[in-house]
N, C-alpha and C. Protein backbone atom coordinates (compact mmCIF):
# COMPACT_ATOMS: atom_id res chain seq x y z
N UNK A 1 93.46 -126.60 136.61
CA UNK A 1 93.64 -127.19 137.92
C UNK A 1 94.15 -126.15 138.91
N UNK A 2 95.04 -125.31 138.60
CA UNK A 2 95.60 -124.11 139.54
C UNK A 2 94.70 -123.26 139.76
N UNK A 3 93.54 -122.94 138.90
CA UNK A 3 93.02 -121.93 138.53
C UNK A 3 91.41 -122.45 140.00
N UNK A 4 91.20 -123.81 139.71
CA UNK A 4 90.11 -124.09 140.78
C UNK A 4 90.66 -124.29 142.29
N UNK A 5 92.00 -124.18 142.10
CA UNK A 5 92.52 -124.56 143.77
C UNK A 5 92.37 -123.05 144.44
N UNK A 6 92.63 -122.11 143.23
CA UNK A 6 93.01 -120.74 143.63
C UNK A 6 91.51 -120.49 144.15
N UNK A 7 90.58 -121.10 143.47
CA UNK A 7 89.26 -120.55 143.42
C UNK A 7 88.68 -120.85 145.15
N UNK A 8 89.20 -121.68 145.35
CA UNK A 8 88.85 -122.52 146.59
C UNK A 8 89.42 -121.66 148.30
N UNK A 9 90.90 -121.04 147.40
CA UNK A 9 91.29 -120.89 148.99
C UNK A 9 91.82 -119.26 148.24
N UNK A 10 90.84 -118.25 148.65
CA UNK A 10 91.03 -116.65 148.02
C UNK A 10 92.70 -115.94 148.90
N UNK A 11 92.87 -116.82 149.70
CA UNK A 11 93.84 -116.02 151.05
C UNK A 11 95.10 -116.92 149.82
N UNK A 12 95.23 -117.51 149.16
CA UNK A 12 96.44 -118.06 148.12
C UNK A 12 96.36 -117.44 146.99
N UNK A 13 95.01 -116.81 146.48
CA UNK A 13 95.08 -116.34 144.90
C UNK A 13 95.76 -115.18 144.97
N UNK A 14 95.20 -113.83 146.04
CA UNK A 14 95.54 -112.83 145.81
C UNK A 14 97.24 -112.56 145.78
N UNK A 15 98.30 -113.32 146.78
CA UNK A 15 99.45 -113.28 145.89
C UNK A 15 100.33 -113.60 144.73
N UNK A 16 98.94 -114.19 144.41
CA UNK A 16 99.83 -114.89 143.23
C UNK A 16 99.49 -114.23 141.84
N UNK A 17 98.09 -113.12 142.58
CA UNK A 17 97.76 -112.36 140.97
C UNK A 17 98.90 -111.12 141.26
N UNK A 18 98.89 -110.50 142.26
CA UNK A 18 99.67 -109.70 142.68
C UNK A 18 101.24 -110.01 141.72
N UNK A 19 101.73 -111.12 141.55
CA UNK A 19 102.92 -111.84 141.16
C UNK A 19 103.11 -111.85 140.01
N UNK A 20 101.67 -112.08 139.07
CA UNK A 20 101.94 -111.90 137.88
C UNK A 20 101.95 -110.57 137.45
N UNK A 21 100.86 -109.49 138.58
CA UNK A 21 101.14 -108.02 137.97
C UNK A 21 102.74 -107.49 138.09
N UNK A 22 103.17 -107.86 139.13
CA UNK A 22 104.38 -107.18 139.14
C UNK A 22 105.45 -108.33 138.19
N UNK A 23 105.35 -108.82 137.49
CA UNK A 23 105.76 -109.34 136.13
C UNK A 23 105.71 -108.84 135.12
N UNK A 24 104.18 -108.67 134.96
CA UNK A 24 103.70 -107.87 133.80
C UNK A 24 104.85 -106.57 133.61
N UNK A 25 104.67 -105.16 134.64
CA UNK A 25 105.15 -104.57 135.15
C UNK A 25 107.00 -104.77 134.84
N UNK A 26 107.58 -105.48 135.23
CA UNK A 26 108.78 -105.40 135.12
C UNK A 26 109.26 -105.84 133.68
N UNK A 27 107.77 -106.60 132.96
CA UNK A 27 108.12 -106.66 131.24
C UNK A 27 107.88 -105.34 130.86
N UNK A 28 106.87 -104.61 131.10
CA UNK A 28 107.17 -103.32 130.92
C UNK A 28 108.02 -102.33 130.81
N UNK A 29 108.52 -102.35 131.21
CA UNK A 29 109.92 -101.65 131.70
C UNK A 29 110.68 -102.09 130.78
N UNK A 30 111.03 -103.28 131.11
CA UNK A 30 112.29 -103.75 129.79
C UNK A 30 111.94 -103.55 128.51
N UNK A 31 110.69 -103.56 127.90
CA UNK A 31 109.96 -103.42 126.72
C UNK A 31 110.51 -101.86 126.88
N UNK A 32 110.33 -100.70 127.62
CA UNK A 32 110.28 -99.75 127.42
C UNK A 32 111.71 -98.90 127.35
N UNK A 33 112.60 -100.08 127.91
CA UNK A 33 114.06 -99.33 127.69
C UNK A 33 114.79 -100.57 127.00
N UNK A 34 113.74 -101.14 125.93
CA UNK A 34 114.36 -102.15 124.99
C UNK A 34 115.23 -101.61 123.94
N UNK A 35 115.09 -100.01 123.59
CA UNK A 35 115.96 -99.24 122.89
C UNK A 35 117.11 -98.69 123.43
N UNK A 36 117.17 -99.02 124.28
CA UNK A 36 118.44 -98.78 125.13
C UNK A 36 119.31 -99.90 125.00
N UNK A 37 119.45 -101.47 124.96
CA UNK A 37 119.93 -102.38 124.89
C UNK A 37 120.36 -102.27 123.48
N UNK A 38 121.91 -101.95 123.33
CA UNK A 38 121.98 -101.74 121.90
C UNK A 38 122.69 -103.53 121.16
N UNK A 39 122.59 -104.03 122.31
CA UNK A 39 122.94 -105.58 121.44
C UNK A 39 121.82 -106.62 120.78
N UNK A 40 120.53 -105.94 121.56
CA UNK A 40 119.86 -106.61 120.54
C UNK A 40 119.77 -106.25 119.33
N UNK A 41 119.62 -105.03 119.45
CA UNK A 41 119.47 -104.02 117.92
C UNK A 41 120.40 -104.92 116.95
N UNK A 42 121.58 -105.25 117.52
CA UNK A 42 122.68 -106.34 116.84
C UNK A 42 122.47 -107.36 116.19
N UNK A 43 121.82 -108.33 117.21
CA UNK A 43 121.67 -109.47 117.41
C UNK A 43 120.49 -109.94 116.23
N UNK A 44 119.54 -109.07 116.12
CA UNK A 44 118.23 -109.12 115.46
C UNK A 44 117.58 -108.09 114.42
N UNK A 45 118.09 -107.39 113.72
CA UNK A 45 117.72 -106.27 113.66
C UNK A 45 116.60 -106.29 112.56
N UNK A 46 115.77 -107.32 111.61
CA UNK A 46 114.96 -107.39 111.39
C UNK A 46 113.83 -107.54 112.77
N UNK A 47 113.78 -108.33 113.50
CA UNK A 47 113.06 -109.11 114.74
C UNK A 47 113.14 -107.98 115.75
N UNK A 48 113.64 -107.15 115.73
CA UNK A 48 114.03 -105.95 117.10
C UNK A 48 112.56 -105.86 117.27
N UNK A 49 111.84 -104.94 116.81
CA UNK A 49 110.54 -104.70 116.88
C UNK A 49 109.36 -105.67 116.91
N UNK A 50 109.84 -106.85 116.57
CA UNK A 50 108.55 -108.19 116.77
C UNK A 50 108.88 -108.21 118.61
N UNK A 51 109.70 -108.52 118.76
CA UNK A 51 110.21 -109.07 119.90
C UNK A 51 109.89 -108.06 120.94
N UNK A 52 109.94 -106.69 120.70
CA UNK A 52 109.18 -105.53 121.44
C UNK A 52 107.83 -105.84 121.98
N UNK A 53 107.61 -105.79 120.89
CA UNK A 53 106.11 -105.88 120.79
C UNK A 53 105.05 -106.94 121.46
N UNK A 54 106.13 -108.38 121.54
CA UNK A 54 105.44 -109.47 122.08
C UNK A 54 105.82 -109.46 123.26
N UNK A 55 107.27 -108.48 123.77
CA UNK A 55 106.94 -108.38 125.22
C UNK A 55 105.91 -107.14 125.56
N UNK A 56 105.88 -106.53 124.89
CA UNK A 56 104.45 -105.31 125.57
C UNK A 56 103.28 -106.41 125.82
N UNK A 57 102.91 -107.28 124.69
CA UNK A 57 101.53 -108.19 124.70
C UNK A 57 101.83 -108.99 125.82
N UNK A 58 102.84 -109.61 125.94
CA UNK A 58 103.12 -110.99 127.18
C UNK A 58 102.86 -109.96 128.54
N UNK A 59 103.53 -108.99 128.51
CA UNK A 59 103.06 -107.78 129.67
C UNK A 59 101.66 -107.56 130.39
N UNK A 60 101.00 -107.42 129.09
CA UNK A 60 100.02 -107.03 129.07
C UNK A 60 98.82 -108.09 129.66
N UNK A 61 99.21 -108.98 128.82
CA UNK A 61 98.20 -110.18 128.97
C UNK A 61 98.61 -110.50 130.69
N UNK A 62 99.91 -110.50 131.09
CA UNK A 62 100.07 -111.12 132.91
C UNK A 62 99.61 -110.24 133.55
N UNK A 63 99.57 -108.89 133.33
CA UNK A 63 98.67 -108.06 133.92
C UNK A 63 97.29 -108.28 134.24
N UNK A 64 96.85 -108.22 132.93
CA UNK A 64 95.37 -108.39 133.07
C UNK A 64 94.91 -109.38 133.26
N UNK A 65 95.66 -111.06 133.21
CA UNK A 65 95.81 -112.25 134.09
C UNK A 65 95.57 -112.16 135.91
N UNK A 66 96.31 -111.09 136.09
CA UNK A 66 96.62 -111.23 137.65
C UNK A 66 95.70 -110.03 138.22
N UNK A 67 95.22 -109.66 137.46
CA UNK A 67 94.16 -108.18 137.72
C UNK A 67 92.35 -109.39 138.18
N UNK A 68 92.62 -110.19 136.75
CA UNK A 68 91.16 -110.77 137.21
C UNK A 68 90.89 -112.08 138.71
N UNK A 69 92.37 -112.42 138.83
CA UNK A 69 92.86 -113.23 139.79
C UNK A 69 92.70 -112.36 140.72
N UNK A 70 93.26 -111.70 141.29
CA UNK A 70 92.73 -110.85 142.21
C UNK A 70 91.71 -110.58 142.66
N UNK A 71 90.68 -109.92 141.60
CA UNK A 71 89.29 -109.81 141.84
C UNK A 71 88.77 -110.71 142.19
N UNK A 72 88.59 -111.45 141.08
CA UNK A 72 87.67 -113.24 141.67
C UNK A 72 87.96 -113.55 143.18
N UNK A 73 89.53 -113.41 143.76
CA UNK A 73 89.86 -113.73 145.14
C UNK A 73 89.08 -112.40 145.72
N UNK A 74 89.05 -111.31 145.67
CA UNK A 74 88.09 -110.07 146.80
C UNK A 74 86.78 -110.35 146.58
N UNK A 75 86.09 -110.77 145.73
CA UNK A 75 84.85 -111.21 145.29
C UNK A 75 84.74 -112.07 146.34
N UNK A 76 85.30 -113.56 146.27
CA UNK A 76 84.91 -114.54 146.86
C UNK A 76 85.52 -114.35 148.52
N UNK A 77 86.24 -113.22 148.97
CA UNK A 77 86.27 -112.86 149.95
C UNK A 77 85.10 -112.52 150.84
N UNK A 78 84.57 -111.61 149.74
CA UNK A 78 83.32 -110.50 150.41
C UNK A 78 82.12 -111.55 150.63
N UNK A 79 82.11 -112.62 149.59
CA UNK A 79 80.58 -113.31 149.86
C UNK A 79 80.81 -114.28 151.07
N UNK A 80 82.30 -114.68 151.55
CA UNK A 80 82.55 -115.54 152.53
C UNK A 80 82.08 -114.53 153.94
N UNK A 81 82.68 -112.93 153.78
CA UNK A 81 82.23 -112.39 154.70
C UNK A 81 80.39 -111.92 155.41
């Protein structure tokens, strides 16, 4: 349902893919100075590395979520133009 409203009005999608990249992006980061947080290491220390890992993927995936959101919105820009 979000996904056909977005489809409808391109001037609403593109911030909102924009939104999930810079999500993606800031899971990044934390994924990447997740060895720096020495309380999880604590907290979990079998799970330290699952939990890495599924934030690199959750990263990854809002990225490339908000990458195709985007497009579809410049796409359906250009054919309106």
């Amino acid at each position: 349902m979000l996904l056909n409203n977005l489809q409808k009005s391109p001037e609403k999608a593109v911030p909102i893919g924009m939104m999930l990249v810079t999500i993606g992006l800031m899971m990044i980061i934390v994924g990447v100075c997740w060895s720096r947080f020495s309380f999880l290491a604590h907290l979990w220390p079998n799970r330290n590395d699952f939990l890495r890992g599924v934030t690199f993927g959750i990263a990854i995936g809002l990225e490339a979520i908000g990458v195709m959101i985007a497009l579809k919105a410049a796409a359906s820009r250009a054919r309106k133009l």
